[in-house]
N, C-alpha and C. Protein backbone atom coordinates (compact mmCIF):
# COMPACT_ATOMS: atom_id res chain seq x y z
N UNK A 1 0.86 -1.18 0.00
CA UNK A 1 0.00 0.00 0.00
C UNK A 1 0.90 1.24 0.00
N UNK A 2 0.33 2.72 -0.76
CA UNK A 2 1.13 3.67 -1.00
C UNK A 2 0.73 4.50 0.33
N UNK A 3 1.25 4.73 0.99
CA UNK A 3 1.07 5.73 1.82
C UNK A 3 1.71 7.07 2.11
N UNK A 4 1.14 8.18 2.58
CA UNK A 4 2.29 9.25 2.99
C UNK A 4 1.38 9.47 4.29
N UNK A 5 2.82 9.77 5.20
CA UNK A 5 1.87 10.58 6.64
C UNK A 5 2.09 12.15 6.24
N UNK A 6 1.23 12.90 6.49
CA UNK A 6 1.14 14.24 6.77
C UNK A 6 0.22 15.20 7.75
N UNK A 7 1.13 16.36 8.37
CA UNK A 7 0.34 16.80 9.63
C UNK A 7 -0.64 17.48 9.05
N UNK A 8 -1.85 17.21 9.81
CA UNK A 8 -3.25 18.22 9.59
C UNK A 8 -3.42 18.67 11.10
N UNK A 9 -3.45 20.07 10.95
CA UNK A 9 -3.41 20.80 12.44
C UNK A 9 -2.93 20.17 13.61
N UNK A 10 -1.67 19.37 13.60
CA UNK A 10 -1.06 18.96 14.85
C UNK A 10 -1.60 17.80 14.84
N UNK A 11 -2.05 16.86 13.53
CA UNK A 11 -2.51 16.45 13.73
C UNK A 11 -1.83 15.33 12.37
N UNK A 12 -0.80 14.09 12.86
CA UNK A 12 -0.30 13.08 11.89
C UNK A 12 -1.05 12.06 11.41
N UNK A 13 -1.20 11.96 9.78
CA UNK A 13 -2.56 11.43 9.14
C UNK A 13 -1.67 10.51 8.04
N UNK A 14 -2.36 9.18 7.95
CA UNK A 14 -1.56 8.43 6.63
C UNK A 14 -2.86 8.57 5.87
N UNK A 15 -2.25 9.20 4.51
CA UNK A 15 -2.95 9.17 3.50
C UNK A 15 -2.52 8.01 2.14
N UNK A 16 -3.81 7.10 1.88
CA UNK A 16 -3.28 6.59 0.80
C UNK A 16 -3.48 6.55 -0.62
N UNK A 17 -2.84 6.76 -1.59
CA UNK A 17 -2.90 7.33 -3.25
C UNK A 17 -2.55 5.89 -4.04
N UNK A 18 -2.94 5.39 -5.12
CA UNK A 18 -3.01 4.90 -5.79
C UNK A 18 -4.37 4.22 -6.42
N UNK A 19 -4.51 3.45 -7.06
CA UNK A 19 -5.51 2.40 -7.62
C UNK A 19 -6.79 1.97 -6.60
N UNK A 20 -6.45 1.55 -5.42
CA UNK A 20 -7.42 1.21 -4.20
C UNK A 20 -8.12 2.54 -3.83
N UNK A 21 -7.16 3.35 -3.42
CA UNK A 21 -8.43 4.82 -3.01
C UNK A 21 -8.90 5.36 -3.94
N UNK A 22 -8.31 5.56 -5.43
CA UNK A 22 -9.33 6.07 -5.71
C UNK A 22 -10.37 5.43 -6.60
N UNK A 23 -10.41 4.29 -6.46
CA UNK A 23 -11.52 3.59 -7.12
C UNK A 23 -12.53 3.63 -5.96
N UNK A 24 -12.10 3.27 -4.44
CA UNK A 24 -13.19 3.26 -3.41
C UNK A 24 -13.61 4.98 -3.45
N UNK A 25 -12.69 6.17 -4.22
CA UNK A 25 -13.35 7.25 -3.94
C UNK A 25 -14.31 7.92 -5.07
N UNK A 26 -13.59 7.25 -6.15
CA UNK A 26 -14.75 7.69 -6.88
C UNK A 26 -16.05 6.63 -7.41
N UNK A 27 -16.45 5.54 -6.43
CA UNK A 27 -17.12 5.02 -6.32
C UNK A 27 -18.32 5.93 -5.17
N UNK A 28 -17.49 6.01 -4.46
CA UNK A 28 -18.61 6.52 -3.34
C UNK A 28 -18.97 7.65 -3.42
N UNK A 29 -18.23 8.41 -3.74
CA UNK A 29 -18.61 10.08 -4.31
C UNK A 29 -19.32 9.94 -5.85
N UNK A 30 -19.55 9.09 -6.38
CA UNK A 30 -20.32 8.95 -7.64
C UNK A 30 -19.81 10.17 -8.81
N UNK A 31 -18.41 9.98 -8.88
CA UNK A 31 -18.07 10.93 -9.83
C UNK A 31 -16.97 9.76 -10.74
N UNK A 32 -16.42 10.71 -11.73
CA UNK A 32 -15.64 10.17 -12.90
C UNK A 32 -14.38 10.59 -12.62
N UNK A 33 -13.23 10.24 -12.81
CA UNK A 33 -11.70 10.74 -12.82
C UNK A 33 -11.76 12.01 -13.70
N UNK A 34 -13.08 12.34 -14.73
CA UNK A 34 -12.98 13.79 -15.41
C UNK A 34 -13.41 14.86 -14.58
N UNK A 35 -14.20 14.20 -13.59
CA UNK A 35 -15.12 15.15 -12.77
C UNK A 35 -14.18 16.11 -11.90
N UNK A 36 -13.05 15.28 -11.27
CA UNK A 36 -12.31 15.52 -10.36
C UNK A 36 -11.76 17.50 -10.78
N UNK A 37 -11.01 17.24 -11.70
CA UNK A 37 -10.72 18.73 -12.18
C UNK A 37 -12.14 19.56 -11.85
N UNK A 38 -12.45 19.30 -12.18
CA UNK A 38 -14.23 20.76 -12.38
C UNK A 38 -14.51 20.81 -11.25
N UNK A 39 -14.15 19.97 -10.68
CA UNK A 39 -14.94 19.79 -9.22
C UNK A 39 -13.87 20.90 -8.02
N UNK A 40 -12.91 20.55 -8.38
CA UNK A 40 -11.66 21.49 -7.58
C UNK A 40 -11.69 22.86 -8.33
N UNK A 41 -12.29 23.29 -9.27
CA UNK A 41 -12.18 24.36 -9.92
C UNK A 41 -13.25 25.34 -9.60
N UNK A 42 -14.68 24.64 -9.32
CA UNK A 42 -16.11 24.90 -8.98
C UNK A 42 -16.16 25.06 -7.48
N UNK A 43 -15.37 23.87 -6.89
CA UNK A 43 -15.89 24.15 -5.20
C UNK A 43 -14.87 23.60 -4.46
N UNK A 44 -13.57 23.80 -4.19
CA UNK A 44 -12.13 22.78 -3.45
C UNK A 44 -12.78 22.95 -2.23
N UNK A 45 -13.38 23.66 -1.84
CA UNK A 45 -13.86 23.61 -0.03
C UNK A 45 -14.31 22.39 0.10
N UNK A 46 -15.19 21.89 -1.23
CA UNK A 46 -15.69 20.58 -0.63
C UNK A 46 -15.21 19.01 -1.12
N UNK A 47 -14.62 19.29 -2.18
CA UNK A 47 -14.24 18.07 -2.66
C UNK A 47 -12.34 17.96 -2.40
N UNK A 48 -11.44 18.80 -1.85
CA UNK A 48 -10.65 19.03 -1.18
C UNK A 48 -10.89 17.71 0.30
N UNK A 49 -11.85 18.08 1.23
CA UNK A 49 -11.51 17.57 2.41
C UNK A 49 -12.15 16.41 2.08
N UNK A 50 -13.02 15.73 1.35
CA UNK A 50 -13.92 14.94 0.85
C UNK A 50 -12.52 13.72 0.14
N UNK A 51 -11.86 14.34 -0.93
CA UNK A 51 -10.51 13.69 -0.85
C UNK A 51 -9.58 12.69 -0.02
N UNK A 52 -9.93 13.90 0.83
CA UNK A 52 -8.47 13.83 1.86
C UNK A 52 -9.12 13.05 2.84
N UNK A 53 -10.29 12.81 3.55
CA UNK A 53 -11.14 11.82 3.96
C UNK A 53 -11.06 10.46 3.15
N UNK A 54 -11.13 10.72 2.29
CA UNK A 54 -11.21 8.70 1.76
C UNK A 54 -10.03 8.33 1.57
N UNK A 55 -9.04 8.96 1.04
CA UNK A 55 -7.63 9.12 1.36
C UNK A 55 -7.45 8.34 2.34
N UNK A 56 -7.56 8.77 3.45
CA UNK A 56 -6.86 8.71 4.94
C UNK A 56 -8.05 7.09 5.27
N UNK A 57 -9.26 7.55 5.24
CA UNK A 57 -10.31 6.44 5.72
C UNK A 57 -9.66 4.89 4.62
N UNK A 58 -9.33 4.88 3.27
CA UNK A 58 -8.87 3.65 2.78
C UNK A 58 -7.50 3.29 3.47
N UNK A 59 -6.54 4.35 3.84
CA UNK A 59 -5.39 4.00 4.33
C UNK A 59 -5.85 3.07 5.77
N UNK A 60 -6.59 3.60 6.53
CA UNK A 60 -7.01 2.81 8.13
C UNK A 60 -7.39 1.52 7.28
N UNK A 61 -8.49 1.85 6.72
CA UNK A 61 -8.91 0.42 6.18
C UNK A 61 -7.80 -0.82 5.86
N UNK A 62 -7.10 -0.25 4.87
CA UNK A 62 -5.95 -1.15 4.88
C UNK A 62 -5.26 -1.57 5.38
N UNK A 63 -5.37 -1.00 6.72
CA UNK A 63 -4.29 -1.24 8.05
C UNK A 63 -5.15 -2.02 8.72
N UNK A 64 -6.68 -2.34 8.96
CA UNK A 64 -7.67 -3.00 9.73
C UNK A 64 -7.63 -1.88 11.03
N UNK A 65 -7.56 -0.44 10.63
CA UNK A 65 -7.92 0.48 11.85
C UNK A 65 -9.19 0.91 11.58
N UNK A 66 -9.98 1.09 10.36
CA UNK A 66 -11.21 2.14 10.55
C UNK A 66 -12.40 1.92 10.80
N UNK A 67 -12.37 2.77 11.38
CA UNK A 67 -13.73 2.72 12.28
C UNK A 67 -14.86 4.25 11.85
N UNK A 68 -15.79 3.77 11.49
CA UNK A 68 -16.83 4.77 11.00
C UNK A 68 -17.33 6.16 12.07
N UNK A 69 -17.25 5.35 13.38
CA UNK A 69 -18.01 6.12 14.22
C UNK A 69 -16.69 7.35 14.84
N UNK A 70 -15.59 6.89 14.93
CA UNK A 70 -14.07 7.75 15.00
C UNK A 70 -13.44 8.41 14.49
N UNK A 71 -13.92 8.17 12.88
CA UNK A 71 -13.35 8.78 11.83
C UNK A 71 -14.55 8.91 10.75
N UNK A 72 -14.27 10.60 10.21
CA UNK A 72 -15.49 10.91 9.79
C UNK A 72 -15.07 12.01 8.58
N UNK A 73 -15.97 12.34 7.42
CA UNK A 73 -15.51 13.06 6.71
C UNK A 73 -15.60 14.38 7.47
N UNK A 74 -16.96 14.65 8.40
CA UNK A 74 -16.98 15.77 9.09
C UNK A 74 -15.37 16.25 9.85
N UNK A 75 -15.09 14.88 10.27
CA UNK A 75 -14.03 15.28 11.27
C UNK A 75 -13.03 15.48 10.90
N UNK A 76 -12.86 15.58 9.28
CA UNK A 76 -11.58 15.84 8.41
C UNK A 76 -11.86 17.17 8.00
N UNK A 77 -12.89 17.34 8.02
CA UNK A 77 -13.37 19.10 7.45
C UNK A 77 -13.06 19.82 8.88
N UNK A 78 -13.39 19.43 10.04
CA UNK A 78 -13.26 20.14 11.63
C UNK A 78 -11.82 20.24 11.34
N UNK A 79 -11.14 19.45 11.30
CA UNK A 79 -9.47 19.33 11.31
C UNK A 79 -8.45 20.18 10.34
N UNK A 80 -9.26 19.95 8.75
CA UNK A 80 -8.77 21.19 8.35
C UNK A 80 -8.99 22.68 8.58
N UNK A 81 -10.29 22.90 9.00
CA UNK A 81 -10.90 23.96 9.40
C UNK A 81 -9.67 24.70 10.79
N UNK A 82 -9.35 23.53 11.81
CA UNK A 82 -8.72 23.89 12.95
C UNK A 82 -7.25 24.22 12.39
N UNK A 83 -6.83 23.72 11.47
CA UNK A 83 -5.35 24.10 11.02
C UNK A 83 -5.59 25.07 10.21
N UNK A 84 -6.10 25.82 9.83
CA UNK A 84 -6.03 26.98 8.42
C UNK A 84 -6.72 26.79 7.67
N UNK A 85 -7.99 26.21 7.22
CA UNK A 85 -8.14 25.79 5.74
C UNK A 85 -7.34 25.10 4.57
N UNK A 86 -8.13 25.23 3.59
CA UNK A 86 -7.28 24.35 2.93
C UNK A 86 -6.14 24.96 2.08
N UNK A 87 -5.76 26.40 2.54
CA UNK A 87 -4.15 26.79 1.65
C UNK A 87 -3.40 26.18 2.92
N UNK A 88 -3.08 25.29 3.91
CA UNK A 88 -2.54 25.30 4.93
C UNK A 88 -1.59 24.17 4.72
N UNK A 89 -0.23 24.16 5.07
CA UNK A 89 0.45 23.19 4.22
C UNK A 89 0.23 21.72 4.21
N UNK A 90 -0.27 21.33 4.87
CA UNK A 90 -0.62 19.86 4.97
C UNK A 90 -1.70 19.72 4.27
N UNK A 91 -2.39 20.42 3.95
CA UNK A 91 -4.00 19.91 2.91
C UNK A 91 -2.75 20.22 1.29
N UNK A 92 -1.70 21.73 1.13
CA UNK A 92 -1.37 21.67 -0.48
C UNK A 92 -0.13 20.17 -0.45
N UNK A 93 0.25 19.61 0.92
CA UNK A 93 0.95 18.57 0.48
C UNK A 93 0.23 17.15 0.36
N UNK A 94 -1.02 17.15 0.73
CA UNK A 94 -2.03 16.04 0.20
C UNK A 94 -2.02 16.44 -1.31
N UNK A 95 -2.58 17.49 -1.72
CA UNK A 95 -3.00 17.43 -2.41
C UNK A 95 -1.91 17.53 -3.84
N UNK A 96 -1.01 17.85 -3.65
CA UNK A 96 0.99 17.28 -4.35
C UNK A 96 0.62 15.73 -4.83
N UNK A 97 0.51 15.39 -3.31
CA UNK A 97 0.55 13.67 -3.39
C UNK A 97 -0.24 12.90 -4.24
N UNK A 98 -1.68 13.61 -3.98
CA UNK A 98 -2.89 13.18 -5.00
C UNK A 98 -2.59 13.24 -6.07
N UNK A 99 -2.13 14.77 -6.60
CA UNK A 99 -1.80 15.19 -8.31
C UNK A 99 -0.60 14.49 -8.56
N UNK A 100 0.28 14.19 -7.79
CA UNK A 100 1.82 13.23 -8.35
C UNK A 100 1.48 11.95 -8.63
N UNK A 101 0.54 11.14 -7.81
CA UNK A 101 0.12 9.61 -7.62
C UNK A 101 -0.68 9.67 -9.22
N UNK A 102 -1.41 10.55 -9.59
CA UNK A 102 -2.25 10.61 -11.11
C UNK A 102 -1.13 10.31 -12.04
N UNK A 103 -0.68 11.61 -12.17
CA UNK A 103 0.40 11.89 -13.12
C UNK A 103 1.98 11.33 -13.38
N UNK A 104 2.63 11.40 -12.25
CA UNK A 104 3.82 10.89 -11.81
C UNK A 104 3.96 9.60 -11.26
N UNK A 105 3.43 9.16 -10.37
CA UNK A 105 3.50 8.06 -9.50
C UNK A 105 2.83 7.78 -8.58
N UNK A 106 2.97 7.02 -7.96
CA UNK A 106 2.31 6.70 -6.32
C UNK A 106 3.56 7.45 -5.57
N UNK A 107 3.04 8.49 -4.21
CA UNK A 107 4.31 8.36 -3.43
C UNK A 107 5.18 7.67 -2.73
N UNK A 108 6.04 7.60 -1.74
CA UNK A 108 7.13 6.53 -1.14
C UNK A 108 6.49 6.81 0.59
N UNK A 109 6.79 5.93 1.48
CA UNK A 109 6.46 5.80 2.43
C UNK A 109 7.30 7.11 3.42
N UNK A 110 8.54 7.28 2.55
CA UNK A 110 9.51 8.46 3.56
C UNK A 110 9.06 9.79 3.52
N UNK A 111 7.82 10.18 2.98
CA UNK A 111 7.74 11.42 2.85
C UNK A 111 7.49 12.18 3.90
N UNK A 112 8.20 13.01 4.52
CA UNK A 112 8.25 13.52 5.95
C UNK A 112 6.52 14.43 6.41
N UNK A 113 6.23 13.97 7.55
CA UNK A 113 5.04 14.23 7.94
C UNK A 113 5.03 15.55 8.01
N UNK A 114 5.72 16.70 8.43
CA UNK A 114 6.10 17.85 8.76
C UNK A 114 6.12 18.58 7.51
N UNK A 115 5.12 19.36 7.03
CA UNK A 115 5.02 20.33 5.90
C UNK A 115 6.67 21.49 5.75
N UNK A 116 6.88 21.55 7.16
CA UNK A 116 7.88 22.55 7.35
C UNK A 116 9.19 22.08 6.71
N UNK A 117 9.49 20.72 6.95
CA UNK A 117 10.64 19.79 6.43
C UNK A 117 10.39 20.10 4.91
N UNK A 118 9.42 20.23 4.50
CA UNK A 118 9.43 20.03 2.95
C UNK A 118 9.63 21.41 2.25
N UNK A 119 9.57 22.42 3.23
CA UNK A 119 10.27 24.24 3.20
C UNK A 119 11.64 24.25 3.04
N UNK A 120 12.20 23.31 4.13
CA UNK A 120 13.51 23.66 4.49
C UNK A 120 14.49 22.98 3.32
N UNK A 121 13.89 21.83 2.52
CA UNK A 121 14.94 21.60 0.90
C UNK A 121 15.29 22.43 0.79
């Protein structure tokens, strides 16, 4: 499984990118891999944390951690909400990861959780 951890408001999250999330995400969100663009162009407030929720919820899954009632898309929107919104560096380094895993690759497991580490290159 592809994973990256990254902090959301003090808060260390494995997100996972490849083939498995986003087939479970654009299954459940009932959209198309074309949709995705228009959709970040029209409204990122919501399909931003909506992302980054199934993201993170397939990664538990894959680990045999998730749990519905603990983890919530609400509680990924509270979380970005509590760190900055979504220009806040841990939602633009999900969202790196997302657009690299399409285009480029899946990411590597070393990618440092700390948005700040990824300043200081």
């Amino acid at each position: 499984m592809n994973v990256v951890k990254i902090k959301i408001a003090d808060q260390e999250i494995d997100f996972a990118f490849g083939l498995g999330f986003l087939g479970e995400a654009l299954d459940e969100l009932n959209i198309s891999i074309n949709d995705i663009q228009d959709k970040l162009t029209r409204n990122p407030f919501k399909i931003v944390p909506s992302l980054m929720y199934h993201s993170a919820k397939y990664a538990q899954f894959r680990k045999g951690k998730y749990e519905e009632t603990i983890f919530t898309n609400e509680k990924m929107i509270d979380l970005i909400d509590s760190g900055g919104g979504v220009s806040q560096p841990g939602v633009i380094l999900c969202l790196q990861a997302f657009t690299n895993s399409l285009i480029k690759g899946v990411p590597v497991d070393d990618t440092p959780a700390d948005p700040e580490v990824v300043k200081k290159k």
